[in-house]
Protein backbone atom coordinates (compact mmCIF):
# COMPACT_ATOMS: atom_id res chain seq x y z
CA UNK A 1 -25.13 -17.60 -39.64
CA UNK A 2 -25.33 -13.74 -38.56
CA UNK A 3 -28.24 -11.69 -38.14
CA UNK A 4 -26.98 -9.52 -40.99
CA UNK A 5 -27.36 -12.70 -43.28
CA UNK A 6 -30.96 -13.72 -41.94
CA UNK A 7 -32.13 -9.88 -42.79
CA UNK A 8 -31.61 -10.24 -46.24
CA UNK A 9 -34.00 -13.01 -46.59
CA UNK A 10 -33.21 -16.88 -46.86
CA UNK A 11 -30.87 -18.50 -45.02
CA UNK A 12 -29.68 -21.72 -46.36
CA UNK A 13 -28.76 -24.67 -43.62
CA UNK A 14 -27.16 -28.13 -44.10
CA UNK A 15 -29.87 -30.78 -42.84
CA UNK A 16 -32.35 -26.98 -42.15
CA UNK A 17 -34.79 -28.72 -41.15
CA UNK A 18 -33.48 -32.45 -39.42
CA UNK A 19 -30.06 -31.33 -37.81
CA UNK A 20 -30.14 -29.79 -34.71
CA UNK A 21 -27.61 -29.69 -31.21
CA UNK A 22 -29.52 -29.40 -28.33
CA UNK A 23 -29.48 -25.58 -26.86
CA UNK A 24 -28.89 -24.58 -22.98
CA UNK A 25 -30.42 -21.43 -22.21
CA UNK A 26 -28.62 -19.87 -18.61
CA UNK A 27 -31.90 -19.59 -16.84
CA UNK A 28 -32.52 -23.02 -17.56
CA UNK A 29 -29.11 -24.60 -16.53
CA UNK A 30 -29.57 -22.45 -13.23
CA UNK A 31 -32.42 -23.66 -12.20
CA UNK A 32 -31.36 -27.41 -12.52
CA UNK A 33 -28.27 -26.04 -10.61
CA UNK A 34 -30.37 -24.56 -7.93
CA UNK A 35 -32.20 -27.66 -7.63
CA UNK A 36 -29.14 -29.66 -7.15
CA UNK A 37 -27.86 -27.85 -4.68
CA UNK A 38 -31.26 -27.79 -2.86
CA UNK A 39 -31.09 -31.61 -2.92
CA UNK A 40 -27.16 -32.49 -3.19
CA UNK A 41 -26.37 -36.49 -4.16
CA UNK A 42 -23.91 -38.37 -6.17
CA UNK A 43 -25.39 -37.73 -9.87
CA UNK A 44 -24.88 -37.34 -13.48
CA UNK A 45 -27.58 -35.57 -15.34
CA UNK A 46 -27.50 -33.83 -18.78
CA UNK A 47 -28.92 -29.98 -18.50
CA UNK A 48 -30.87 -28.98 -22.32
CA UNK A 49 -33.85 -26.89 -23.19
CA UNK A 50 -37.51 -28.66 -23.65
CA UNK A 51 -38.07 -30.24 -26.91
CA UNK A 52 -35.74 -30.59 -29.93
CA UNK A 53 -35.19 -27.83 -31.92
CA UNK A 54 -34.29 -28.09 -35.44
CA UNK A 55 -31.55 -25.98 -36.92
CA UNK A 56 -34.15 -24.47 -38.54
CA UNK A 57 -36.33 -23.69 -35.74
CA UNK A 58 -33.51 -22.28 -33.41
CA UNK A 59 -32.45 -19.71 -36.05
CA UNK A 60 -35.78 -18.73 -36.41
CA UNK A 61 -36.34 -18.17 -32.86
CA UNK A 62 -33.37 -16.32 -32.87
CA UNK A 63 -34.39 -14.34 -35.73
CA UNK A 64 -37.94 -14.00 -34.16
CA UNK A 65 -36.17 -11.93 -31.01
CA UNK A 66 -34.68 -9.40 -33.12
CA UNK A 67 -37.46 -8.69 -34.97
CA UNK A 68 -36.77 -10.27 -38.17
CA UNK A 69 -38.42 -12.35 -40.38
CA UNK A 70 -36.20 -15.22 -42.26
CA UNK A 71 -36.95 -18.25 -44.06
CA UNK A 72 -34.88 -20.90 -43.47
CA UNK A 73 -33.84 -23.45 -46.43
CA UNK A 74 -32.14 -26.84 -46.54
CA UNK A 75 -28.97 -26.19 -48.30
CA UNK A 76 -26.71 -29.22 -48.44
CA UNK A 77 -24.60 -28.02 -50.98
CA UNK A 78 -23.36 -24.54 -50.27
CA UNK A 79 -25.59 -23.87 -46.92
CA UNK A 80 -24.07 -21.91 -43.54
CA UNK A 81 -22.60 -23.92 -40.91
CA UNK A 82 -23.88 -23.35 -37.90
CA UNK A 83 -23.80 -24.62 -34.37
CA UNK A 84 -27.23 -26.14 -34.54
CA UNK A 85 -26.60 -27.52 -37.74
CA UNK A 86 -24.75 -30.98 -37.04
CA UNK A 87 -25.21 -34.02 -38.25
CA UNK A 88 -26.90 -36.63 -36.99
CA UNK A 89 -28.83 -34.17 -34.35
CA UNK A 90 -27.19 -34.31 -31.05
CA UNK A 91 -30.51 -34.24 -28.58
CA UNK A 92 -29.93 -35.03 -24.54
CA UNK A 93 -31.75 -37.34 -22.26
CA UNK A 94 -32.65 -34.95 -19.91
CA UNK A 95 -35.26 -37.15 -17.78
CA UNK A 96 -32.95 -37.64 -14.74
CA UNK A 97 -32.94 -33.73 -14.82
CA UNK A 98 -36.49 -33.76 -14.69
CA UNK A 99 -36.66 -36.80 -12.04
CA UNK A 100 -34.83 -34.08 -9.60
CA UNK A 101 -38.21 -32.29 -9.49
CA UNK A 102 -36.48 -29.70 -11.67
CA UNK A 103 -38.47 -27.68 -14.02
CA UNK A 104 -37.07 -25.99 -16.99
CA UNK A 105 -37.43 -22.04 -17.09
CA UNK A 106 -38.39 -22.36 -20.94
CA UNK A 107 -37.92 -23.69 -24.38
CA UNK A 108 -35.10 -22.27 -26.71
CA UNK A 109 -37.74 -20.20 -28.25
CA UNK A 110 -38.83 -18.82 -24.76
CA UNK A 111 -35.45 -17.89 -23.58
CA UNK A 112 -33.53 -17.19 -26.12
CA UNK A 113 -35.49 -13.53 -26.37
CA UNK A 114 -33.80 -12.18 -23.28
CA UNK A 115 -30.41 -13.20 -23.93
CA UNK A 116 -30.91 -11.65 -27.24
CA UNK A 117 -32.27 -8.27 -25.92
CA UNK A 118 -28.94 -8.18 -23.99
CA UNK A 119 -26.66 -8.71 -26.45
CA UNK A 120 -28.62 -6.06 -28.70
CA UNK A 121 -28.86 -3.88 -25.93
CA UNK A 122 -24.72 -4.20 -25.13
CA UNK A 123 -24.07 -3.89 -28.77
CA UNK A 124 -25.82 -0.88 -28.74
CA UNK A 125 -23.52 0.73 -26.05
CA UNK A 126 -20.86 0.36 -27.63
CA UNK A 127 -18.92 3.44 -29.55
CA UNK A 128 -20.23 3.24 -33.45
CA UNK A 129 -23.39 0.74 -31.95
C-alpha cells in the first residue's frame, strides 16, 4: 500500500488487524551487529524490532511519520497486499538476541520515523520532487 492510497482515507488489509511479518529497522539490526562483534562466538540469533506489530499497526506508524492520518480496515476480500500483511503472522524469537546483552534501538513505530524522513527528504531532491 502507498502513501498516496493511505491519504485518501481507509486502507483496506487482508488479516488488518492479526497478520503481521516482523519489521527490522537498520539502527536496530546494527546495534545487535555491534554487539556481536563486541563479543564474537559461534551463534545463530534472529535480529526483529520489539513487540509484534500488526499489519495494521505498522502502516499506521508509517502513516504516522508522514504526517497522515489513515484508518486501517480488515479487507479479506479485495484488501492491499502488503509486506506486513501475511498470513499466519511471521513473529521472531529474538531472546538469544537479547541474551547477548543487546538492546534494541526502538520499536517499528520508533524507528521507522527517521527512515521515513529520509526517503521524503531524497524524494524531495529529486527533479519534479
Amino acid at each position: 500500500m502507498g502513501a498516496r492510497q493511505a491519504a485518501r482515507g481507509a486502507a483496506g488489509l487482508p488479516h488488518a488487524a492479526t497478520a503481521g511479518n516482523h519489521p527490522t529497522a537498520a539502527a536496530n539490526l546494527a546495534s545487535l551487529a555491534l554487539q556481536c562483534a563486541e563479543r564474537p562466538a559461534h551463534r545463530v540469533l534472529n535480529s526483529a524490532d520489539p513487540g509484534t506489530p500488526t499489519a495494521a499497526e505498522v502502516v499506521t506508524a508509517v502513516a504516522d511519520a508522514m504526517g497522515v492520518q489513515v484508518e486501517v480496515v480488515d479487507d479479506d476480500e479485495r484488501g492491499e497486499v502488503s509486506p506486513w500483511s501475511t498470513w499466519p503472522p511471521f513473529f521472531l524469537d529474538t531472546s538469544a538476541s537479547l541474551a547477548t546483552g543487546y538492546r534494541p534501538v526502538g520499536t517499528h513505530a520508533e524507528t521507522v520515523v527517521a527512515c521515513v524522513e529520509e526517503l521524503v527528504g531524497r524524494l524531495r531532491c529529486q527533479p519534479g520532487g
